[in-house]
C-alpha atoms as a PDB file:
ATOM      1  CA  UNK A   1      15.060   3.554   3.200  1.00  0.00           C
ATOM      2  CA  UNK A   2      15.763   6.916   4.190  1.00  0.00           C
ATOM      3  CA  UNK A   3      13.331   9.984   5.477  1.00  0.00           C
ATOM      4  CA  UNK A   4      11.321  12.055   3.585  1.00  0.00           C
ATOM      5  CA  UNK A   5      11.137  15.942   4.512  1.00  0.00           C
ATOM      6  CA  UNK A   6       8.039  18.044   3.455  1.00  0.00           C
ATOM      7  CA  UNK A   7       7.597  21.336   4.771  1.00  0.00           C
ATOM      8  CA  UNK A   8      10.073  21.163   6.972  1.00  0.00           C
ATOM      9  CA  UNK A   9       8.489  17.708   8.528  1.00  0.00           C
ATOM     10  CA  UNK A  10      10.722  14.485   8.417  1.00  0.00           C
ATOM     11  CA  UNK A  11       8.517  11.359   8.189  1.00  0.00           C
ATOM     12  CA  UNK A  12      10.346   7.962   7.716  1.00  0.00           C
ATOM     13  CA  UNK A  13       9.085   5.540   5.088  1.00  0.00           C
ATOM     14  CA  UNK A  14       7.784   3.299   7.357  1.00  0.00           C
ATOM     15  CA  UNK A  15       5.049   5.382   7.958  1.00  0.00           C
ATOM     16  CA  UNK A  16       4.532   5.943   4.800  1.00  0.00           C
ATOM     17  CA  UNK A  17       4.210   2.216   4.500  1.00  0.00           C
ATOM     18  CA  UNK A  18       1.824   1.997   7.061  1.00  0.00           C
ATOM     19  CA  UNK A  19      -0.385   4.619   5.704  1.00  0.00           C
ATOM     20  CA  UNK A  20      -0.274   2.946   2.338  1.00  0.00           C
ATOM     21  CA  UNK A  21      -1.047  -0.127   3.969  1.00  0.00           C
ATOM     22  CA  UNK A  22      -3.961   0.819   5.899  1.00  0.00           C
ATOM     23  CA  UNK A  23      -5.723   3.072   2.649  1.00  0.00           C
ATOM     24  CA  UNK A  24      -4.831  -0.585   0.868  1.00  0.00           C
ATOM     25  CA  UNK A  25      -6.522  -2.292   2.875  1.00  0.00           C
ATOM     26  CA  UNK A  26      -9.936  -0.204   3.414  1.00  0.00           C
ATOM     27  CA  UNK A  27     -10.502  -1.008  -0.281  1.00  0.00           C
ATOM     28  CA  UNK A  28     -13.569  -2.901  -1.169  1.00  0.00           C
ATOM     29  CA  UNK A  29     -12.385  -5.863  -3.108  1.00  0.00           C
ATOM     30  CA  UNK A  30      -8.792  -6.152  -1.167  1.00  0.00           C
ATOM     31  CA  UNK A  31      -8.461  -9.347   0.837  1.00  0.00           C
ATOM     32  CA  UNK A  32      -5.094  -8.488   2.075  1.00  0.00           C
ATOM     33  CA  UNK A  33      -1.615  -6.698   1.221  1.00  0.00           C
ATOM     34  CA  UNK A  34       1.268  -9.387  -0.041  1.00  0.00           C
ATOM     35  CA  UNK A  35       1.171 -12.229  -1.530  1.00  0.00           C
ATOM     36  CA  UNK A  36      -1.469 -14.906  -0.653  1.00  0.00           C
ATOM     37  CA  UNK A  37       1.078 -17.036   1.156  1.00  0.00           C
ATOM     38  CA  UNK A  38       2.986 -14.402   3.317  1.00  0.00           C
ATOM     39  CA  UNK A  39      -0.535 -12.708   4.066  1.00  0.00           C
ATOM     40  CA  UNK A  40      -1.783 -16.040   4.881  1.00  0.00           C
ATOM     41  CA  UNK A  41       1.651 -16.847   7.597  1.00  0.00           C
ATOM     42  CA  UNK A  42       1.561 -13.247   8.460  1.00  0.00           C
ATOM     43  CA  UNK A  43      -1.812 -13.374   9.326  1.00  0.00           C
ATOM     44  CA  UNK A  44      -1.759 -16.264  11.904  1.00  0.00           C
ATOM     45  CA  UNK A  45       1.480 -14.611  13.678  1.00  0.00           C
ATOM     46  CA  UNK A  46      -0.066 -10.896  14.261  1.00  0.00           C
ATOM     47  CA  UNK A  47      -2.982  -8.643  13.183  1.00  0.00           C
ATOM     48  CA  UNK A  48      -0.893  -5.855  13.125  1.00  0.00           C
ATOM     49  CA  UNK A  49       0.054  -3.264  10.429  1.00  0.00           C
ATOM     50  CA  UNK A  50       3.636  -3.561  10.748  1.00  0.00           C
ATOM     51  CA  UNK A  51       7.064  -4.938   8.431  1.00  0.00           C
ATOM     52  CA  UNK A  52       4.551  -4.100   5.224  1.00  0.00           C
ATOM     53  CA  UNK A  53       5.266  -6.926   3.360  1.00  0.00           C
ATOM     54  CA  UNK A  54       4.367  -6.343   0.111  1.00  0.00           C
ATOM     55  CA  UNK A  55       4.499  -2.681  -0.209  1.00  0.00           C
ATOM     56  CA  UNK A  56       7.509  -0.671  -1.680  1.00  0.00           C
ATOM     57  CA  UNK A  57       7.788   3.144  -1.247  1.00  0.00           C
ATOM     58  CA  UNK A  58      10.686   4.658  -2.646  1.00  0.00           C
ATOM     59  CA  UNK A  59      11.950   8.348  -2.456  1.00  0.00           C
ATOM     60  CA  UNK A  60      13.312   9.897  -5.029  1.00  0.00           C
ATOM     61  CA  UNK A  61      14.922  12.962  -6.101  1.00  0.00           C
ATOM     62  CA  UNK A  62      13.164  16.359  -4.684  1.00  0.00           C
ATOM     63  CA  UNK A  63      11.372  13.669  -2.123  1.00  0.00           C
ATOM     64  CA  UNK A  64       9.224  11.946  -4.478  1.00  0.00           C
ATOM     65  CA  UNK A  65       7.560   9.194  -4.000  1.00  0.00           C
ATOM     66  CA  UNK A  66       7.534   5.502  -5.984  1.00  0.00           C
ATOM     67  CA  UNK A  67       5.069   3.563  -4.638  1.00  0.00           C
ATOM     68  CA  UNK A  68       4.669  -0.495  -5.123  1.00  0.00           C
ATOM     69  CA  UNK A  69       1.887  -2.357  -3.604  1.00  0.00           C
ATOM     70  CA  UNK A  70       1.235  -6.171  -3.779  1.00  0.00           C
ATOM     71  CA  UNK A  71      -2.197  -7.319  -3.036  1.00  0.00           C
ATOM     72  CA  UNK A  72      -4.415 -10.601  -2.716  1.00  0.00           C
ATOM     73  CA  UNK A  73      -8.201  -9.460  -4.360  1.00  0.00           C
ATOM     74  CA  UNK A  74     -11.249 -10.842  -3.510  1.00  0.00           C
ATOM     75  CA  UNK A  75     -12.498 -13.314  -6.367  1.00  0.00           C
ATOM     76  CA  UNK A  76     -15.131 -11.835  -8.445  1.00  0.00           C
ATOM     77  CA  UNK A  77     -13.175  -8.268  -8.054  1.00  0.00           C
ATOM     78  CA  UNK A  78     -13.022  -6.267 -11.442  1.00  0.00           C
ATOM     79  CA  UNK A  79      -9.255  -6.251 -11.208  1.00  0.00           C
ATOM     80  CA  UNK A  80      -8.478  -2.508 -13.252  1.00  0.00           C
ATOM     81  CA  UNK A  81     -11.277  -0.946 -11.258  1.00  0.00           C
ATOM     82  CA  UNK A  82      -9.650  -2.359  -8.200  1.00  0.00           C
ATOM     83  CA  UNK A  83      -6.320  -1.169  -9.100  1.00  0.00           C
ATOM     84  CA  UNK A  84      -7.578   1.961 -10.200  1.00  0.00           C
ATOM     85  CA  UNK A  85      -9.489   2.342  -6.483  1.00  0.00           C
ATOM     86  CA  UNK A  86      -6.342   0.671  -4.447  1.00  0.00           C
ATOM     87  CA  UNK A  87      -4.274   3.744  -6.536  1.00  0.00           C
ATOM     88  CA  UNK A  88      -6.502   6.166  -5.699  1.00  0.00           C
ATOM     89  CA  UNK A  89      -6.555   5.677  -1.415  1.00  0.00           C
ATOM     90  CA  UNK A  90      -3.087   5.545  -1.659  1.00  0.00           C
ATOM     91  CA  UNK A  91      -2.883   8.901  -3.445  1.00  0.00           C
ATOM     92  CA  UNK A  92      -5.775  10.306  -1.158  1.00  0.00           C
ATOM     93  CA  UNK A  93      -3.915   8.794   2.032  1.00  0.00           C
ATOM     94  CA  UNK A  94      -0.267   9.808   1.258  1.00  0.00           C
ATOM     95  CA  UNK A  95      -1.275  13.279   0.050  1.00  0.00           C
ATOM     96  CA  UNK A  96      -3.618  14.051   2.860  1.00  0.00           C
ATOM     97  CA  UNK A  97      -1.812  12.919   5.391  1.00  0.00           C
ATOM     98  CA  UNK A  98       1.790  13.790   4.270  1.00  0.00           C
ATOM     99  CA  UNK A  99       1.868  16.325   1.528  1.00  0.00           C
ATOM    100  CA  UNK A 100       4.143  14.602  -0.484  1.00  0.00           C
ATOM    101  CA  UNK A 101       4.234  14.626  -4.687  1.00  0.00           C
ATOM    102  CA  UNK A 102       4.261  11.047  -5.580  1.00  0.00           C
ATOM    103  CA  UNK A 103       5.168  10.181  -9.260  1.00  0.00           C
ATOM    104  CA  UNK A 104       3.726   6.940  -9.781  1.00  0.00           C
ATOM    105  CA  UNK A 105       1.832   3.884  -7.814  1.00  0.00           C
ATOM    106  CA  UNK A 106       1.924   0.548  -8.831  1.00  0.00           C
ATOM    107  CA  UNK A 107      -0.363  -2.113  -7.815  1.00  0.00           C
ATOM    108  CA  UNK A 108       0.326  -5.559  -8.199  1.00  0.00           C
ATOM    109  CA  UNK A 109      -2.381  -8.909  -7.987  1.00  0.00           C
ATOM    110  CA  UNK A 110      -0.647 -11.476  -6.241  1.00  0.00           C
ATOM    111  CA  UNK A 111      -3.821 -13.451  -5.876  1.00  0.00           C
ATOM    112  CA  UNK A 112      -6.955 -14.141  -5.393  1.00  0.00           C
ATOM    113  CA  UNK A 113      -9.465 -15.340  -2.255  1.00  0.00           C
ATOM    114  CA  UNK A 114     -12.561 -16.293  -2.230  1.00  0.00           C
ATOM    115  CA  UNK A 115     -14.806 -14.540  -0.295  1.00  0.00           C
ATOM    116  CA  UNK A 116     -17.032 -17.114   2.178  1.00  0.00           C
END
């Protein structure tokens, strides 16, 4: 992946990931970003926000921003509504924090865990 530049600021995508991650993850109804079983291994290795697995940012022409997230919901979620919310922290996060124009943001259910 290469850098983005806004205003004159160069911000890798990493970071981007990690902000993505981190909105992602504040959402009510998000158990955790991947898939069930790399969450799951990830999990018991480190708590830390870092190698995103399961998240995709890609920059485009004129620095735009593609955005793919994969996420395990809680059962019980309302999945669109979810989706919907999980779309718009990433927008809120990414905007706020970067100023960069993203064209679209994907969210993908990779599974569901039941909340105990």
């Amino acid at each position: 992946m290469s850098d983005l530049h806004v205003d004159g600021m160069g911000v890798s995508a990493g970071v981007v990931e990690t902000i993505v991650a981190i909105a992602t993850q504040e959402v009510d109804g998000v158990a955790s970003v991947g898939s069930a079983k790399v969450s799951g291994l990830r999990g018991m290795i480190s708590n830390k926000v870092s190698g995103n697995t399961g998240i995709d940012v890609h920059i485009g022409e004129n620095d735009h921003l593609t955005i793919a997230v994969h996420i395990v919901a809680l059962y019980g979620a309302v999945l669109p509504e979810l989706a919907e919310s999980v779309r718009a922290a990433i927008s809120d996060a990414v905007t706020t924090q970067v100023g960069a124009h993203i064209d679209s943001i994907d969210v993908y259910v990779e599974g569901l865990k039941r909340d105990r």
